[in-house]
PDB file of N, CA and C in Angstrom:
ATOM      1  N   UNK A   1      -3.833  -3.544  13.411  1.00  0.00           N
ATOM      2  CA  UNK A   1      -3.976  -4.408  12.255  1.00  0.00           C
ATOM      3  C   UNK A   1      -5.103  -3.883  11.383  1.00  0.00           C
ATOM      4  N   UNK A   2      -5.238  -3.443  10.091  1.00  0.00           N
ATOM      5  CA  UNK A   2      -5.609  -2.896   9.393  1.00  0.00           C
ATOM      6  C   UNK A   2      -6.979  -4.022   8.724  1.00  0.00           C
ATOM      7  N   UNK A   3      -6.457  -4.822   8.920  1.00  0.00           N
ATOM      8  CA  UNK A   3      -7.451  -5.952   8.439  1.00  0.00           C
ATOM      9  C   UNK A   3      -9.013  -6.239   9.465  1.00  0.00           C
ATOM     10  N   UNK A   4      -8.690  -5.611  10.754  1.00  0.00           N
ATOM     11  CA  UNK A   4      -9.859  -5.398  11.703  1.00  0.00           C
ATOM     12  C   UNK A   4      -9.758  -3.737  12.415  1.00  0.00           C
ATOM     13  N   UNK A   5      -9.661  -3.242  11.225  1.00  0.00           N
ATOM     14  CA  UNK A   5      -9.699  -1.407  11.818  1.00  0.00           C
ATOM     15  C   UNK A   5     -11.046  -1.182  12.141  1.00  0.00           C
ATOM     16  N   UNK A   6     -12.097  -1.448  11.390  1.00  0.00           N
ATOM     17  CA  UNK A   6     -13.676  -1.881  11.561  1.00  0.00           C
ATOM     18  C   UNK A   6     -13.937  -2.413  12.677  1.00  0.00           C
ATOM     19  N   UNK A   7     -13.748  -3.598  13.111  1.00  0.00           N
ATOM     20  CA  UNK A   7     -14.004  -4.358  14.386  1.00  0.00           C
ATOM     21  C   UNK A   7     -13.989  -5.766  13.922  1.00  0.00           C
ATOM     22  N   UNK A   8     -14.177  -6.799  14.463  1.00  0.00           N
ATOM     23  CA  UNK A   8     -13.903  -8.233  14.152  1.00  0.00           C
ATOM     24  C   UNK A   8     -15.063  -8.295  13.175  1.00  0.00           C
ATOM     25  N   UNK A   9     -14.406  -9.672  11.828  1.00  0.00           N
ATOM     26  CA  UNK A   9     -15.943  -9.725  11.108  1.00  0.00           C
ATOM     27  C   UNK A   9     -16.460  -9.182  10.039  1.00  0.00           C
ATOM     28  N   UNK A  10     -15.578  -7.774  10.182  1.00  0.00           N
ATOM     29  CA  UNK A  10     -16.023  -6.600   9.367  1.00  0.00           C
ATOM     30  C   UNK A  10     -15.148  -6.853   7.966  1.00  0.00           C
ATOM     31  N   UNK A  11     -15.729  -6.216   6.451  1.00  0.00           N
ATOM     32  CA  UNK A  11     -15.476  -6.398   5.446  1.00  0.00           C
ATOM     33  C   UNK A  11     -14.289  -5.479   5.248  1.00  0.00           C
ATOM     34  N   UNK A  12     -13.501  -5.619   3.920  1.00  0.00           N
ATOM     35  CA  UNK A  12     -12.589  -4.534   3.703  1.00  0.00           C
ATOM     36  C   UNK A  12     -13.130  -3.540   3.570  1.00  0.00           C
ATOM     37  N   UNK A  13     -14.438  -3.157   2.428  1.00  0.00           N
ATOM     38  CA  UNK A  13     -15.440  -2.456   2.364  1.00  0.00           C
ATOM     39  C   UNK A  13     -15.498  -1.181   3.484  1.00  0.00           C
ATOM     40  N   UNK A  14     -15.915  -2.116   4.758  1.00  0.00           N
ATOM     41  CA  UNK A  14     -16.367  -1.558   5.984  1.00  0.00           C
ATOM     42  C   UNK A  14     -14.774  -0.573   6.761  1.00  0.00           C
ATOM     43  N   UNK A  15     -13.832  -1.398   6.595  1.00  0.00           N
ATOM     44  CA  UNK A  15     -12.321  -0.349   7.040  1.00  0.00           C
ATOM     45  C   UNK A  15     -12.336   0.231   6.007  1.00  0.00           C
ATOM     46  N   UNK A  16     -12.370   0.702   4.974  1.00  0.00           N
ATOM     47  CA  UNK A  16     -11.904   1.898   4.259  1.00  0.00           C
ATOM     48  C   UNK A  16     -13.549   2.705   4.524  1.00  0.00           C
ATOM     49  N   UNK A  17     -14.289   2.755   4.598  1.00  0.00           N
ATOM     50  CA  UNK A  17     -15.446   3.535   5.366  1.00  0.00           C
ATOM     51  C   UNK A  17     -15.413   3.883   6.489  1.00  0.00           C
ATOM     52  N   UNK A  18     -14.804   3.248   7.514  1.00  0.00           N
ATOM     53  CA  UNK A  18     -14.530   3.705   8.631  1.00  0.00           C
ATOM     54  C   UNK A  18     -13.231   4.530   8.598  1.00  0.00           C
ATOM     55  N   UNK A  19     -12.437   4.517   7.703  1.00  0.00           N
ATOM     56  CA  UNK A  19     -11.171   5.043   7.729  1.00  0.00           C
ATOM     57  C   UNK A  19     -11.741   6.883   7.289  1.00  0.00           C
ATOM     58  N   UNK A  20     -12.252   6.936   6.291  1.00  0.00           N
ATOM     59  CA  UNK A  20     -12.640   7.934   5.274  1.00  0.00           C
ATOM     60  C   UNK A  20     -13.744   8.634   6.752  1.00  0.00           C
ATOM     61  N   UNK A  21     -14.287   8.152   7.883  1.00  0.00           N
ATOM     62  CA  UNK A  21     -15.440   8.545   8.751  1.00  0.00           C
ATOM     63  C   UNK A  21     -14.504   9.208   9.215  1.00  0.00           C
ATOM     64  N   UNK A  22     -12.897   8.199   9.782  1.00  0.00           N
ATOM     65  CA  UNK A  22     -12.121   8.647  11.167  1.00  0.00           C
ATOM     66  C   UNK A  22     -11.442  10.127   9.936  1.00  0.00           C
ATOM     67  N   UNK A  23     -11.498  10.194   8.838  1.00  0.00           N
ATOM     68  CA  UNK A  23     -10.693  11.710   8.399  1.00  0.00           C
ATOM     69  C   UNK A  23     -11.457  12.341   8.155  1.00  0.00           C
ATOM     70  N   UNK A  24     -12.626  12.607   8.023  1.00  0.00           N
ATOM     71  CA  UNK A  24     -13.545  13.603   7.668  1.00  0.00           C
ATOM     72  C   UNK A  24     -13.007  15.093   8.449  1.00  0.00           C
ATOM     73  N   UNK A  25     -13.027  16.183   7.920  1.00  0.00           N
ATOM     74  CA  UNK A  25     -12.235  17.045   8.196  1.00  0.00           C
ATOM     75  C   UNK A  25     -10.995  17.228   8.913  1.00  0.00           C
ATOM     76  N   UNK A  26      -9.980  15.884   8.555  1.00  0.00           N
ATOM     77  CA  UNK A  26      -8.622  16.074   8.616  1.00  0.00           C
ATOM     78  C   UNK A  26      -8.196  16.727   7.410  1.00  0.00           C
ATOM     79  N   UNK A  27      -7.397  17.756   7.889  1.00  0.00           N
ATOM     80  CA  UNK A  27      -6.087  18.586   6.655  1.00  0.00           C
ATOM     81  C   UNK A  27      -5.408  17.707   6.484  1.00  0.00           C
ATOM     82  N   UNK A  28      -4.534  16.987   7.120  1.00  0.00           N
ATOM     83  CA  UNK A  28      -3.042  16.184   6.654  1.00  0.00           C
ATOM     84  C   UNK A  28      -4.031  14.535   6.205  1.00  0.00           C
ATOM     85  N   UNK A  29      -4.160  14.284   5.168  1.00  0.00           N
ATOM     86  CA  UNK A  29      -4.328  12.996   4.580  1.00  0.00           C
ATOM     87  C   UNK A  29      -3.121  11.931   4.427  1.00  0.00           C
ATOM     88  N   UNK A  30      -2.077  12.559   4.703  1.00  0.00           N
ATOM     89  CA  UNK A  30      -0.701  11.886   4.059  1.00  0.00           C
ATOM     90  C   UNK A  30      -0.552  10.173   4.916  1.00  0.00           C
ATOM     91  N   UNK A  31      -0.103   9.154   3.516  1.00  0.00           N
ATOM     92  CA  UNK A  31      -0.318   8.474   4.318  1.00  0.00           C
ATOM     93  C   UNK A  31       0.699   7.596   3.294  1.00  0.00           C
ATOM     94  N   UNK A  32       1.129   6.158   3.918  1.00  0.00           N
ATOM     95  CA  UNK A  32       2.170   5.102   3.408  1.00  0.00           C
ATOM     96  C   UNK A  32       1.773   4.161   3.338  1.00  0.00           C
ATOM     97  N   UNK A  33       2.322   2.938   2.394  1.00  0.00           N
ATOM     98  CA  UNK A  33       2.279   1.528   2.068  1.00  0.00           C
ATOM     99  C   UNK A  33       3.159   1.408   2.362  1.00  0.00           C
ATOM    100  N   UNK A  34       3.880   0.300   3.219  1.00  0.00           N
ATOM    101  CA  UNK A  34       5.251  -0.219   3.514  1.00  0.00           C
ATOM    102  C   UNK A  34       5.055  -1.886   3.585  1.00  0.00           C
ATOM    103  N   UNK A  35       6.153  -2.893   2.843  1.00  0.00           N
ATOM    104  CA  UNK A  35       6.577  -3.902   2.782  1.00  0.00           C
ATOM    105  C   UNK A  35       7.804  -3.994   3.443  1.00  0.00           C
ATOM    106  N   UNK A  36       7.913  -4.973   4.229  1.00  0.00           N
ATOM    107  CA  UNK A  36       8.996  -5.592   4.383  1.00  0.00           C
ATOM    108  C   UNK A  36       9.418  -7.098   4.191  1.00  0.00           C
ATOM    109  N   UNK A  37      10.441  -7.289   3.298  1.00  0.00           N
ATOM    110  CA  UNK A  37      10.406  -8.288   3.170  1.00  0.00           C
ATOM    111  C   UNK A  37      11.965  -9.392   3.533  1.00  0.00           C
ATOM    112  N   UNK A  38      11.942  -9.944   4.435  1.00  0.00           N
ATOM    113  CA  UNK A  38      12.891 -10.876   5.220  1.00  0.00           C
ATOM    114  C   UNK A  38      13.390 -11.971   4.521  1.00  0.00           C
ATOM    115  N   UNK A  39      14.326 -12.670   4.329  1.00  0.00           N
ATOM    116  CA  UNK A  39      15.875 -13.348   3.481  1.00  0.00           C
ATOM    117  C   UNK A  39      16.363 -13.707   4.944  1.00  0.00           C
ATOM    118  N   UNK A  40      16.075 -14.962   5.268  1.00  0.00           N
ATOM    119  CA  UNK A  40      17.638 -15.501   5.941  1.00  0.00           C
ATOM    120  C   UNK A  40      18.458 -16.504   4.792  1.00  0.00           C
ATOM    121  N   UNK A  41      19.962 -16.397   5.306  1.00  0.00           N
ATOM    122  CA  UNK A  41      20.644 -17.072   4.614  1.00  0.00           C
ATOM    123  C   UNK A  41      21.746 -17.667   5.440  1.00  0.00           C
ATOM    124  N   UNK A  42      21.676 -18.907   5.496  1.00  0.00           N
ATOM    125  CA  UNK A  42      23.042 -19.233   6.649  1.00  0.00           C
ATOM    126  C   UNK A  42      23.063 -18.349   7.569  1.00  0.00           C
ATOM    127  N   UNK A  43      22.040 -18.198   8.301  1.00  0.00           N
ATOM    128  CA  UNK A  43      21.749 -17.507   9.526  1.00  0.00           C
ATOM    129  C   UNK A  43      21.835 -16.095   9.429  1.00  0.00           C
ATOM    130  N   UNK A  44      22.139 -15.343   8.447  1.00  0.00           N
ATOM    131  CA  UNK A  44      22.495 -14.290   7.933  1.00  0.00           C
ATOM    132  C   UNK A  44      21.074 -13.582   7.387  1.00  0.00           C
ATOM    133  N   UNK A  45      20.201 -12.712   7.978  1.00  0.00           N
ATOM    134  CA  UNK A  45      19.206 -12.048   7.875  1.00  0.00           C
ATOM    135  C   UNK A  45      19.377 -10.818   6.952  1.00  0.00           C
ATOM    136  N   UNK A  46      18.940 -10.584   5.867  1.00  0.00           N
ATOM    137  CA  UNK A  46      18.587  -9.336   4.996  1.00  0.00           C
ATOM    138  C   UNK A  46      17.266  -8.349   5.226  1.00  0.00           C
ATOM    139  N   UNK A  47      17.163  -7.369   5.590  1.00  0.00           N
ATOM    140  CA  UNK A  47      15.835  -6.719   4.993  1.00  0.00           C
ATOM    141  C   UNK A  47      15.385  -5.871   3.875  1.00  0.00           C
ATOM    142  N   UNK A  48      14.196  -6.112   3.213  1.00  0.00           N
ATOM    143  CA  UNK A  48      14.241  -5.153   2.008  1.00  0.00           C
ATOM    144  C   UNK A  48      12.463  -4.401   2.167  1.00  0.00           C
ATOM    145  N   UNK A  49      13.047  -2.884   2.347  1.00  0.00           N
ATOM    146  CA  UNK A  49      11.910  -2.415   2.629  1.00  0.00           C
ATOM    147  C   UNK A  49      11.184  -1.989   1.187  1.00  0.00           C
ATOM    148  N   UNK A  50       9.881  -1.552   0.806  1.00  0.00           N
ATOM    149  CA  UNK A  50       8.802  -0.875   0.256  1.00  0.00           C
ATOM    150  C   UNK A  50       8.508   0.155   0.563  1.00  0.00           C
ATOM    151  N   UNK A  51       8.334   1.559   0.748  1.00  0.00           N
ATOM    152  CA  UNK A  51       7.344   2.337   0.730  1.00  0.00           C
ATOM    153  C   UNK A  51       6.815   3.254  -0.332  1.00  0.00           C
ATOM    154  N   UNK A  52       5.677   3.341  -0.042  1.00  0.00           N
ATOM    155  CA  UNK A  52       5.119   4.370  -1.348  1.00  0.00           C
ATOM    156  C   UNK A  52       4.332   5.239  -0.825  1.00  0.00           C
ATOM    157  N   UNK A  53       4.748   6.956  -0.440  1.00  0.00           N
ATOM    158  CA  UNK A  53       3.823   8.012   0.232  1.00  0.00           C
ATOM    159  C   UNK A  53       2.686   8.634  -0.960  1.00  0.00           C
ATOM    160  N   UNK A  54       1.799   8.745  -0.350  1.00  0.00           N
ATOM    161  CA  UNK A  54       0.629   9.511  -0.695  1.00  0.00           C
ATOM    162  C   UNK A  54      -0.531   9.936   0.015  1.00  0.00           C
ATOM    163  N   UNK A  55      -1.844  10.108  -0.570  1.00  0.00           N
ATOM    164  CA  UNK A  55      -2.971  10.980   0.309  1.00  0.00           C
ATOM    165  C   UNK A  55      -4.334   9.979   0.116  1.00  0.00           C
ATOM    166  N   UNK A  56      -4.816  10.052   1.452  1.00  0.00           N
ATOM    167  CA  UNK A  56      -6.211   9.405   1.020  1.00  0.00           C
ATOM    168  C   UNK A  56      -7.158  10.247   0.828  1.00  0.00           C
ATOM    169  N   UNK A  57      -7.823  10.064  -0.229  1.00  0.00           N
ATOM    170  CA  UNK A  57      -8.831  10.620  -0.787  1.00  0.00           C
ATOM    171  C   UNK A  57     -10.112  10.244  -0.093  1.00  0.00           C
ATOM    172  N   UNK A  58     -11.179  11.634  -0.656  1.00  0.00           N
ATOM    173  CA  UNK A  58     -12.806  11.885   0.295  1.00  0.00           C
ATOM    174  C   UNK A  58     -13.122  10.393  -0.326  1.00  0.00           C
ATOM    175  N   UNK A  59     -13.404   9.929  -1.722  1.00  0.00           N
ATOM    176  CA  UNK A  59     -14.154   8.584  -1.304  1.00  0.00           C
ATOM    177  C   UNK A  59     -13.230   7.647  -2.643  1.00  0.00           C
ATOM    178  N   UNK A  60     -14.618   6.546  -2.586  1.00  0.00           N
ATOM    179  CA  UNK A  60     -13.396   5.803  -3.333  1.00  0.00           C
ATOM    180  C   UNK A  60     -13.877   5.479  -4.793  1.00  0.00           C
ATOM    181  N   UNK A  61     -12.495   5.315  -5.512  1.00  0.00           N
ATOM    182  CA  UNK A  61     -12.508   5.609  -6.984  1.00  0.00           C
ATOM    183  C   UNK A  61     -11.871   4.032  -7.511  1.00  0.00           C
ATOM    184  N   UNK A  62     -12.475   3.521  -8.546  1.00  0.00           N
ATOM    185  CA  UNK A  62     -11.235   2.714  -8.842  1.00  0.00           C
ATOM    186  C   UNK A  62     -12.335   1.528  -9.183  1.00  0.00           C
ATOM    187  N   UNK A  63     -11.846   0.349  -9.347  1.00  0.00           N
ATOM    188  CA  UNK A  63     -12.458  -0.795  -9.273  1.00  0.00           C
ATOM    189  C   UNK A  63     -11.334  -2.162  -9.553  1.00  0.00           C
ATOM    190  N   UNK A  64     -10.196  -1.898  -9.564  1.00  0.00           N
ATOM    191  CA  UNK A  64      -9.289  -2.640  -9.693  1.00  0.00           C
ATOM    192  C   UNK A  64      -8.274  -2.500  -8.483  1.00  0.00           C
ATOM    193  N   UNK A  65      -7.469  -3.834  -7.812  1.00  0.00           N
ATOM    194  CA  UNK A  65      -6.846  -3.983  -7.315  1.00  0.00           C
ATOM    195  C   UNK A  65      -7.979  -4.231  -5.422  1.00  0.00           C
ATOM    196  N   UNK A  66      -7.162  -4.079  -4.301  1.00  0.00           N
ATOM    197  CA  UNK A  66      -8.040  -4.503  -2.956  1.00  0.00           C
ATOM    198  C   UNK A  66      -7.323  -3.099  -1.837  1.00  0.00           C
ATOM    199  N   UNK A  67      -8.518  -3.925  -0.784  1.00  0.00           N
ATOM    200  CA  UNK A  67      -7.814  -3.432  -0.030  1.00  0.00           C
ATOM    201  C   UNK A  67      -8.374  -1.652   0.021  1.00  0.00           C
ATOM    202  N   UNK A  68      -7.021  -1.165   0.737  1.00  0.00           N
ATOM    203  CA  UNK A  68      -7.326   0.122   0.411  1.00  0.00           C
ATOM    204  C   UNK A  68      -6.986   1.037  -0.635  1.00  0.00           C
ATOM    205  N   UNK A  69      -6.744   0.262  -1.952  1.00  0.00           N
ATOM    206  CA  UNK A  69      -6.252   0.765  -3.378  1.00  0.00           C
ATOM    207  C   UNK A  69      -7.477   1.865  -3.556  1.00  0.00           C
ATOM    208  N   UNK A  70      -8.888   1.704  -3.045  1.00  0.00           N
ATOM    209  CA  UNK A  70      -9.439   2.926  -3.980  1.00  0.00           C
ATOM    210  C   UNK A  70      -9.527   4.202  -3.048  1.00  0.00           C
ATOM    211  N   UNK A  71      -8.602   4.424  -2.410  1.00  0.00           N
ATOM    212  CA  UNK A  71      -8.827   5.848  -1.827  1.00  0.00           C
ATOM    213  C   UNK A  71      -7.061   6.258  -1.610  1.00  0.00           C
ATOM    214  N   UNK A  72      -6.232   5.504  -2.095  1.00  0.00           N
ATOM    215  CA  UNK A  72      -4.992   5.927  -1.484  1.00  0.00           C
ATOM    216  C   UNK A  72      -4.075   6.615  -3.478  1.00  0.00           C
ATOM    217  N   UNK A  73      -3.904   8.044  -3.437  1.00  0.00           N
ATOM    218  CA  UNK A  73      -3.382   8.296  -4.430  1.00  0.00           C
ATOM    219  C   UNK A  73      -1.909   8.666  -3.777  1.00  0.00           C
ATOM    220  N   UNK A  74      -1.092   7.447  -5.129  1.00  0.00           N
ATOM    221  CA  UNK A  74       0.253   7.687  -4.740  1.00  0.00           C
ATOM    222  C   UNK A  74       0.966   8.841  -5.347  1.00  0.00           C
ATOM    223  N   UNK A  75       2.033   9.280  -4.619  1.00  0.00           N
ATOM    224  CA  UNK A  75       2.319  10.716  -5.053  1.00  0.00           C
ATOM    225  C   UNK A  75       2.850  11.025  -6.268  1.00  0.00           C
ATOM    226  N   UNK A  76       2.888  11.918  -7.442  1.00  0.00           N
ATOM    227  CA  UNK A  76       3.024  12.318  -8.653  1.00  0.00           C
ATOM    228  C   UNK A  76       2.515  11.119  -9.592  1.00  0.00           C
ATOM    229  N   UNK A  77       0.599  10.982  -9.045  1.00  0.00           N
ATOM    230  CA  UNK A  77      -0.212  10.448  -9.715  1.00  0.00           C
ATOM    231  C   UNK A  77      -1.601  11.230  -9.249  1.00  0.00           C
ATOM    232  N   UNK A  78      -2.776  10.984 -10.072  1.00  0.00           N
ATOM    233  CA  UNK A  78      -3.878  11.539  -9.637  1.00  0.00           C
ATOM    234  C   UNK A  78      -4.502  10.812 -10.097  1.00  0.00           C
ATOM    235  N   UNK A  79      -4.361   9.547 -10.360  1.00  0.00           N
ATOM    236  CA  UNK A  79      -5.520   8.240  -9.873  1.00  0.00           C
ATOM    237  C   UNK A  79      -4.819   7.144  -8.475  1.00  0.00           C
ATOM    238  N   UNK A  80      -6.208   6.802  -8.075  1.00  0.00           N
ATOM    239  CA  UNK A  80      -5.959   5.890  -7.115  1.00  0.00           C
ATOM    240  C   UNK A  80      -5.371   4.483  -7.590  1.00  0.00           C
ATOM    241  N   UNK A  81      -4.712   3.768  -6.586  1.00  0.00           N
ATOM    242  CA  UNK A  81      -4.534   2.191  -7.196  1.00  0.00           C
ATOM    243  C   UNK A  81      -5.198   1.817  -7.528  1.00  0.00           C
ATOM    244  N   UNK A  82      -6.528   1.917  -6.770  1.00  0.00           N
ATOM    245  CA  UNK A  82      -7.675   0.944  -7.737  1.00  0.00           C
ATOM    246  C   UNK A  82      -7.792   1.679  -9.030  1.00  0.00           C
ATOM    247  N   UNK A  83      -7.555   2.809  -9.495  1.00  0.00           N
ATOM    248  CA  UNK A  83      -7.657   3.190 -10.957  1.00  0.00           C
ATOM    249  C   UNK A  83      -6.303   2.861 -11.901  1.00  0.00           C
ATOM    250  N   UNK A  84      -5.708   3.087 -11.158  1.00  0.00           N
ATOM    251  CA  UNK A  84      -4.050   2.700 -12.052  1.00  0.00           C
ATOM    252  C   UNK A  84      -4.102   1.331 -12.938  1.00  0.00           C
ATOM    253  N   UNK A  85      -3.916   1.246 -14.282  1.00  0.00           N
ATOM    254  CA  UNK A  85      -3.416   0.515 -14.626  1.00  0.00           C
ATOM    255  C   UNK A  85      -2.871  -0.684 -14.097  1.00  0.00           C
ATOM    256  N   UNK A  86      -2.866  -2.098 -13.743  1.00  0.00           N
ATOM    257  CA  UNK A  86      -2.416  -2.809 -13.224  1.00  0.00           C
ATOM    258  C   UNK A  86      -0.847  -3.156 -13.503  1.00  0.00           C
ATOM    259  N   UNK A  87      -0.554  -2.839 -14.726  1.00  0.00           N
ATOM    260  CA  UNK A  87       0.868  -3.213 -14.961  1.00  0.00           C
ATOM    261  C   UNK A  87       2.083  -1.569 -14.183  1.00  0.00           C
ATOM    262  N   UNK A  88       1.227  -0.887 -14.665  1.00  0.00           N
ATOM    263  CA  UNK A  88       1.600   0.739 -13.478  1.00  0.00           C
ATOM    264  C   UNK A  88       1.760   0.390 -12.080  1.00  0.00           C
ATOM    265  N   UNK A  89       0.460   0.155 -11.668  1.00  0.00           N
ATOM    266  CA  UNK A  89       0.644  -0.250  -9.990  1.00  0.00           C
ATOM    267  C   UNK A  89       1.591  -1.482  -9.818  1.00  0.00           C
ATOM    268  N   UNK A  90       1.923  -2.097 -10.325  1.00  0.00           N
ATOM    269  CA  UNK A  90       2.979  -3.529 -10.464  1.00  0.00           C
ATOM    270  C   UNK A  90       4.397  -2.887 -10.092  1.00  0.00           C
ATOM    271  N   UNK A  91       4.948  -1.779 -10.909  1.00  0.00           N
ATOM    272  CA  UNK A  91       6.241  -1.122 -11.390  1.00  0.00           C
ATOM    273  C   UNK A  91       6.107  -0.303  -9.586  1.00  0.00           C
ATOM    274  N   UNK A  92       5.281   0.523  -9.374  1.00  0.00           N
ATOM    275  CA  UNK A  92       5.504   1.621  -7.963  1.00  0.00           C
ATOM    276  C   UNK A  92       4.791   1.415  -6.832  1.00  0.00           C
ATOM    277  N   UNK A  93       4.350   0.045  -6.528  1.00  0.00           N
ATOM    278  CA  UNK A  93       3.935  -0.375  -5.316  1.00  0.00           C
ATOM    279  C   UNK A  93       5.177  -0.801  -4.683  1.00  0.00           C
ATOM    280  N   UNK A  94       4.429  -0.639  -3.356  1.00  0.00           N
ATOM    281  CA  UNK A  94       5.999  -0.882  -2.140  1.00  0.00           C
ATOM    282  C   UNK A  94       6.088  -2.323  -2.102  1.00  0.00           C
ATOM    283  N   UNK A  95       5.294  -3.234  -2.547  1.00  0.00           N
ATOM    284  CA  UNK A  95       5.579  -4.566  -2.854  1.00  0.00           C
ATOM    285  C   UNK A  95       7.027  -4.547  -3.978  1.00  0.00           C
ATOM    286  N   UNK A  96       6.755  -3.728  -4.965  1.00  0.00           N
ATOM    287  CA  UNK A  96       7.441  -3.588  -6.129  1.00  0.00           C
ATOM    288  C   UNK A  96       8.881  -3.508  -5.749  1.00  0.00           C
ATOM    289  N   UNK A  97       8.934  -2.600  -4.728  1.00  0.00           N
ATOM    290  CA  UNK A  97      10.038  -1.635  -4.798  1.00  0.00           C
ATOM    291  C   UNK A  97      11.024  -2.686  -3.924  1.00  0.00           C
ATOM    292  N   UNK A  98       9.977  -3.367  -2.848  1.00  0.00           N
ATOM    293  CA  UNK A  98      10.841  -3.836  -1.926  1.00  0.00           C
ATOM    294  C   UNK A  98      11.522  -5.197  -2.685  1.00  0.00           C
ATOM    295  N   UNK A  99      10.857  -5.663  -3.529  1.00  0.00           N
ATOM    296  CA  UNK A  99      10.972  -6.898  -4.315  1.00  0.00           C
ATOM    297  C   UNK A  99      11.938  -6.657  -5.094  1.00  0.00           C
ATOM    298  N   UNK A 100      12.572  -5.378  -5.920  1.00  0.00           N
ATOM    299  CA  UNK A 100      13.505  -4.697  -6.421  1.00  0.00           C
ATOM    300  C   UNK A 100      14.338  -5.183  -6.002  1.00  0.00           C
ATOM    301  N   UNK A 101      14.475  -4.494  -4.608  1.00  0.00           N
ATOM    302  CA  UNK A 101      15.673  -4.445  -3.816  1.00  0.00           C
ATOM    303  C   UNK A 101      16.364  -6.007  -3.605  1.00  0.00           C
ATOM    304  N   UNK A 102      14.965  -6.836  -3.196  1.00  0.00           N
ATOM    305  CA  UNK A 102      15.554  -7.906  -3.002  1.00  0.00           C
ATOM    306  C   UNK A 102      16.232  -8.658  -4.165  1.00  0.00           C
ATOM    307  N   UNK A 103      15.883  -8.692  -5.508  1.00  0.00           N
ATOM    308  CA  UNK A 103      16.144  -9.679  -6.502  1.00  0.00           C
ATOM    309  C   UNK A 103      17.548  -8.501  -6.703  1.00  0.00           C
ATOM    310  N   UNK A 104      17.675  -7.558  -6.713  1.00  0.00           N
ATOM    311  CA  UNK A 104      19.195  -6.820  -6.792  1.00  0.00           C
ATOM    312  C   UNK A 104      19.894  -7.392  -5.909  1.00  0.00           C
ATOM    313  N   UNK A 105      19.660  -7.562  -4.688  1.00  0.00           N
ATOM    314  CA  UNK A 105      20.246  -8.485  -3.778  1.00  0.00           C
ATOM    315  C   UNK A 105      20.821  -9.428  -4.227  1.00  0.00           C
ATOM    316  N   UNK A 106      19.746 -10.472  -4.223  1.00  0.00           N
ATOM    317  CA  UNK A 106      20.187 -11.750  -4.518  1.00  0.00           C
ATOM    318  C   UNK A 106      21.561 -11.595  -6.321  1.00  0.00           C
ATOM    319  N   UNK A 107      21.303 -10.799  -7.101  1.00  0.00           N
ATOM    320  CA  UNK A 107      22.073 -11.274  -8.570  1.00  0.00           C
ATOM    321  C   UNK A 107      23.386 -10.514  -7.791  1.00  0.00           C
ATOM    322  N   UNK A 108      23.947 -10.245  -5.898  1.00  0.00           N
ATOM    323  CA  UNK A 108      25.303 -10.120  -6.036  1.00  0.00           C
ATOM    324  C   UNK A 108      25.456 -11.335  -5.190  1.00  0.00           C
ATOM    325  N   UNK A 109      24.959 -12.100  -5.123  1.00  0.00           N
ATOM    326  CA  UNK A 109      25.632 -13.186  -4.089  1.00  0.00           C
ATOM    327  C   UNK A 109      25.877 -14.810  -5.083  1.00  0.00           C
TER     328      UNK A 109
END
C-alpha cells in the first residue's frame, strides 16, 4: 500500500522521499498508474481499467496535483503531473482513461 511505503504515520512527502532513496542508482525507473474501476449491474460485473506508463524522476518538480504527481513523468511528456497543466493531466491520467471506458460503456446499454 503506497499510502504507508514510509512506515505508519508517515506523510506523502515522506513516501515519495523514500521512494526516490529506494532508486538512487536504479537504471530502469519505469513505472505505472493503474485504476480500476468496478460497475455491477443486475449482478452482472464490468471492469474498466486505467493505465498510464512512465519514469520516475531524481527529484521532485511540480507543485500541482498529490501524491506522487511530482516525480512521475508520463510518457511522450517531459513534465511531471505535478507540472502538467491540470486540464492536460484530467484528459491522460489512468483515472481518465479508465473513466472513458466506463461512460463508453454505459452510452451502449
Amino acid at each position: 500500500h503506497s499510502a504507508r511505503y514510509a512506515g505508519e504515520h508517515k506523510s506523502t512527502k515522506d513516501n515519495v522521499i523514500k521512494l526516490l532513496d529506494d532508486l538512487k542508482g536504479e537504471s530502469n525507473r519505469k513505472a505505472q498508474f493503474r485504476t480500476v474501476i468496478s460497475l455491477i449491474i443486475n449482478d452482472t460485473q464490468k471492469q474498466f481499467d486505467g493505465i498510464i506508463r512512465g519514469q520516475i524522476i531524481d527529484d521532485l518538480r511540480g507543485e500541482n496535483g498529490f501524491g506522487y504527481d511530482p516525480i512521475f513523468v508520463p510518457e511522450g511528456y517531459s513534465q511531471t503531473f505535478a507540472e502538467l497543466d491540470l486540464s492536460i493531466k484530467n484528459k491522460i491520467s489512468h483515472r481518465a482513461i479508465a473513466i472513458q471506458k466506463l461512460v463508453s460503456y454505459l452510452k451502449t446499454i
